[in-house]
C-alpha atoms as a PDB file:
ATOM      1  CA  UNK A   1      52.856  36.799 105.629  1.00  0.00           C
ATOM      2  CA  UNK A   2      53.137  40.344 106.238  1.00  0.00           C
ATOM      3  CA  UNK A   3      50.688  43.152 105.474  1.00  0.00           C
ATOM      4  CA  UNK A   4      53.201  44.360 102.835  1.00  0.00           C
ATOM      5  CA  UNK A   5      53.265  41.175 101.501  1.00  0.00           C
ATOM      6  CA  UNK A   6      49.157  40.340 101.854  1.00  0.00           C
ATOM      7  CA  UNK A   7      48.997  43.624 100.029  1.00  0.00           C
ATOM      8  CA  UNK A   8      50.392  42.615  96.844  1.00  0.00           C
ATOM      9  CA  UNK A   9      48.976  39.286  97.253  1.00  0.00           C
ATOM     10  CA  UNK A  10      44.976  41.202  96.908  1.00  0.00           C
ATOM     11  CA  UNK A  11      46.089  43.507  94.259  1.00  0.00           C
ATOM     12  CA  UNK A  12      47.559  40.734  91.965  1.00  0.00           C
ATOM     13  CA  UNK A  13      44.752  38.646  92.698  1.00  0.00           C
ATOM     14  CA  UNK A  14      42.520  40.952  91.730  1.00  0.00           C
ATOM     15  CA  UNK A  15      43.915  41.633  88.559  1.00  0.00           C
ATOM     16  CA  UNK A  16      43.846  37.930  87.691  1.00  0.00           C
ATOM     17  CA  UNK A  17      41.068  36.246  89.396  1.00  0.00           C
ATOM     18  CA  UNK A  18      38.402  39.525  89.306  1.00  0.00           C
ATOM     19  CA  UNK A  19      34.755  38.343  90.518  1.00  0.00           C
ATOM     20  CA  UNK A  20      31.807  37.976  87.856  1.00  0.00           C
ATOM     21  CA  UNK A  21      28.801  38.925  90.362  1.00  0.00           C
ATOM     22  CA  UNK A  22      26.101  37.747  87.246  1.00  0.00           C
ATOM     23  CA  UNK A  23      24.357  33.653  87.040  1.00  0.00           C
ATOM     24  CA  UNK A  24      26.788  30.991  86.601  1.00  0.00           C
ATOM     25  CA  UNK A  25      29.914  33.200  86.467  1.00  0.00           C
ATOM     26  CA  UNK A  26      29.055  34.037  89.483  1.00  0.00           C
ATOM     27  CA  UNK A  27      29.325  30.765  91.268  1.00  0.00           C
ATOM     28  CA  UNK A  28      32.933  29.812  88.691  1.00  0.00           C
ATOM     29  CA  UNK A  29      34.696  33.229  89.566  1.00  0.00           C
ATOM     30  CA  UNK A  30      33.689  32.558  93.363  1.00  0.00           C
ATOM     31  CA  UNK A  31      35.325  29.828  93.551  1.00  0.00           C
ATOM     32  CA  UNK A  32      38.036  30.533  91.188  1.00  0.00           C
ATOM     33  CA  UNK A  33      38.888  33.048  93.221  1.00  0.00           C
ATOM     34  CA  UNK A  34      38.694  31.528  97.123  1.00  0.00           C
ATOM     35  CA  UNK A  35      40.892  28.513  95.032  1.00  0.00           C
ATOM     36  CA  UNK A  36      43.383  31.489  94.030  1.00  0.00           C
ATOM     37  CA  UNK A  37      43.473  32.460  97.798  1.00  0.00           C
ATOM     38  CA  UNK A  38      43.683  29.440  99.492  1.00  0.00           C
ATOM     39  CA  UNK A  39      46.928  28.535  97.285  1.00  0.00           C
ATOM     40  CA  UNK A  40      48.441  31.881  98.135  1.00  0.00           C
ATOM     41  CA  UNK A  41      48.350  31.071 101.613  1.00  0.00           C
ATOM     42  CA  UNK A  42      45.865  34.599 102.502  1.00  0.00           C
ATOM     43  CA  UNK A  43      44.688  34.588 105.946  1.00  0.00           C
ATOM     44  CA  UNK A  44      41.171  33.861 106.288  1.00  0.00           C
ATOM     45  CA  UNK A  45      40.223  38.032 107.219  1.00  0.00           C
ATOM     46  CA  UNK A  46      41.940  39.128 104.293  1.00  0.00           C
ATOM     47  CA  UNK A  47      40.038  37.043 101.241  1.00  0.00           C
ATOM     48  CA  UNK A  48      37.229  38.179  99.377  1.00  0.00           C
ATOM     49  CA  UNK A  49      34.109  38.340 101.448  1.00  0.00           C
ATOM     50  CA  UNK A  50      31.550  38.188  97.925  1.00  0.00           C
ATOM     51  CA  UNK A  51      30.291  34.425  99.114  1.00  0.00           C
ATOM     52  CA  UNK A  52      28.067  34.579 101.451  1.00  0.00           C
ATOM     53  CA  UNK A  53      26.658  30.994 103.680  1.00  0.00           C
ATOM     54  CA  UNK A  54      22.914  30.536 103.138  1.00  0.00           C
ATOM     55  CA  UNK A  55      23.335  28.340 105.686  1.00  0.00           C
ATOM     56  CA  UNK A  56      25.412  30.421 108.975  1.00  0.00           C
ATOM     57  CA  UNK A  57      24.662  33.916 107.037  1.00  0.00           C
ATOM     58  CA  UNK A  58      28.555  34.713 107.563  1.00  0.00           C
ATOM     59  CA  UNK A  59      30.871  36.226 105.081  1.00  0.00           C
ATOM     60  CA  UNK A  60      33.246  33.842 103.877  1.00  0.00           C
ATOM     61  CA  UNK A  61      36.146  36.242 104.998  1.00  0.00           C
ATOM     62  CA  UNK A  62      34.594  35.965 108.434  1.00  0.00           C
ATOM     63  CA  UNK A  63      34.043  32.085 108.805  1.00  0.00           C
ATOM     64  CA  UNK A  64      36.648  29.787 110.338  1.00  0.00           C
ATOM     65  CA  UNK A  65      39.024  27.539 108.499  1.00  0.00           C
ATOM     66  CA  UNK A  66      36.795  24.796 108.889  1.00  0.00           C
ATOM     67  CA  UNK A  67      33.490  26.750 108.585  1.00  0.00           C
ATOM     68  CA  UNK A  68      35.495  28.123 105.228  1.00  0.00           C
ATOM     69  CA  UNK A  69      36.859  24.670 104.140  1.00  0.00           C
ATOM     70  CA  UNK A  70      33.288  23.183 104.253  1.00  0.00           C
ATOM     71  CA  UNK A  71      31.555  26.017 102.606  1.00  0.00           C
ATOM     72  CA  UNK A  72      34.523  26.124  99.550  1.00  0.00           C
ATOM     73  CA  UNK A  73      34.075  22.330  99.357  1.00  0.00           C
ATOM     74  CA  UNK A  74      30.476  22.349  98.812  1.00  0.00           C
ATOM     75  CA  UNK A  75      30.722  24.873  96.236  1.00  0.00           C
ATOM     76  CA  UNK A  76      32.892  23.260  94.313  1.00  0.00           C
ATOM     77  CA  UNK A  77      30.233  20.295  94.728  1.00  0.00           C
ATOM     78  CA  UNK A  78      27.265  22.875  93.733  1.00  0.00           C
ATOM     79  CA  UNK A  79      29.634  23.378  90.463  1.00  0.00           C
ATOM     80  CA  UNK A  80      30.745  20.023  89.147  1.00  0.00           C
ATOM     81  CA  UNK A  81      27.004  18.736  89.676  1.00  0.00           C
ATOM     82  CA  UNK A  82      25.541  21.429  87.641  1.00  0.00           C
ATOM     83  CA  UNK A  83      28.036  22.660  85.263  1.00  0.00           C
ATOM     84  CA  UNK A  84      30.702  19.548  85.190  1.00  0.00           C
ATOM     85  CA  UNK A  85      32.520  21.062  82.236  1.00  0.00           C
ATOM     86  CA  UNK A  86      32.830  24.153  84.095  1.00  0.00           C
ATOM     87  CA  UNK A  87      34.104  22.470  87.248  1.00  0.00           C
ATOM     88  CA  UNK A  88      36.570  20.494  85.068  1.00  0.00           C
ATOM     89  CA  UNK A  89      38.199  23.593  83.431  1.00  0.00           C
ATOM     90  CA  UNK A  90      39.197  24.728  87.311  1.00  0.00           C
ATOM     91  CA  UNK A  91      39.860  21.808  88.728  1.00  0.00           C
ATOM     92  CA  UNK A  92      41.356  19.920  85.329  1.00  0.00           C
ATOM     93  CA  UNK A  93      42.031  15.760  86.011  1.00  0.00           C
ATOM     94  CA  UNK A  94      46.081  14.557  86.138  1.00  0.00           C
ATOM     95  CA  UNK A  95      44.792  11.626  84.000  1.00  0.00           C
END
């Protein structure tokens, strides 16, 4: 992906997947957001660096793939076991 390309990439998702820094929305924009990313194919330095490990204290722009992987897959854990209906409405069943 070029920086051209990684560009346009931020600025569109941006527009669509902006970043609710308040409670809950917090955590369902988050991840909205790193899911937006991940699908777009962004390399790990350029995606939004708002979640932050309690755990390693790193930015989640500046963890590795797996570091990033784990901490993404535990939020999305964090969400469906406190807020299932949220969690559903991002991550919707193919039943």
């Amino acid at each position: 992906m070029s920086e051209a390309e990684i560009k346009k990439a931020l600025k569109k998702l941006d527009e669509e997947f902006p970043i609710n820094p308040n409670g809950v929305g917090a955590l369902v924009t988050t991840i909205r957001r790193m899911k937006a990313e991940k699908e777009v194919g962004l390399p790990l330095i350029w995606r939004k660096g708002s979640a932050i490990s309690v755990k390693t204290g790193k930015r989640a722009n500046r963890m590795t793939e797996p570091e990033w992987n784990k901490f993404y897959s535990d939020l999305c854990e964090n969400l469906k076991r406190d807020y299932p209906s949220l969690h559903d409405s991002l991550f919707p069943s193919n039943q």
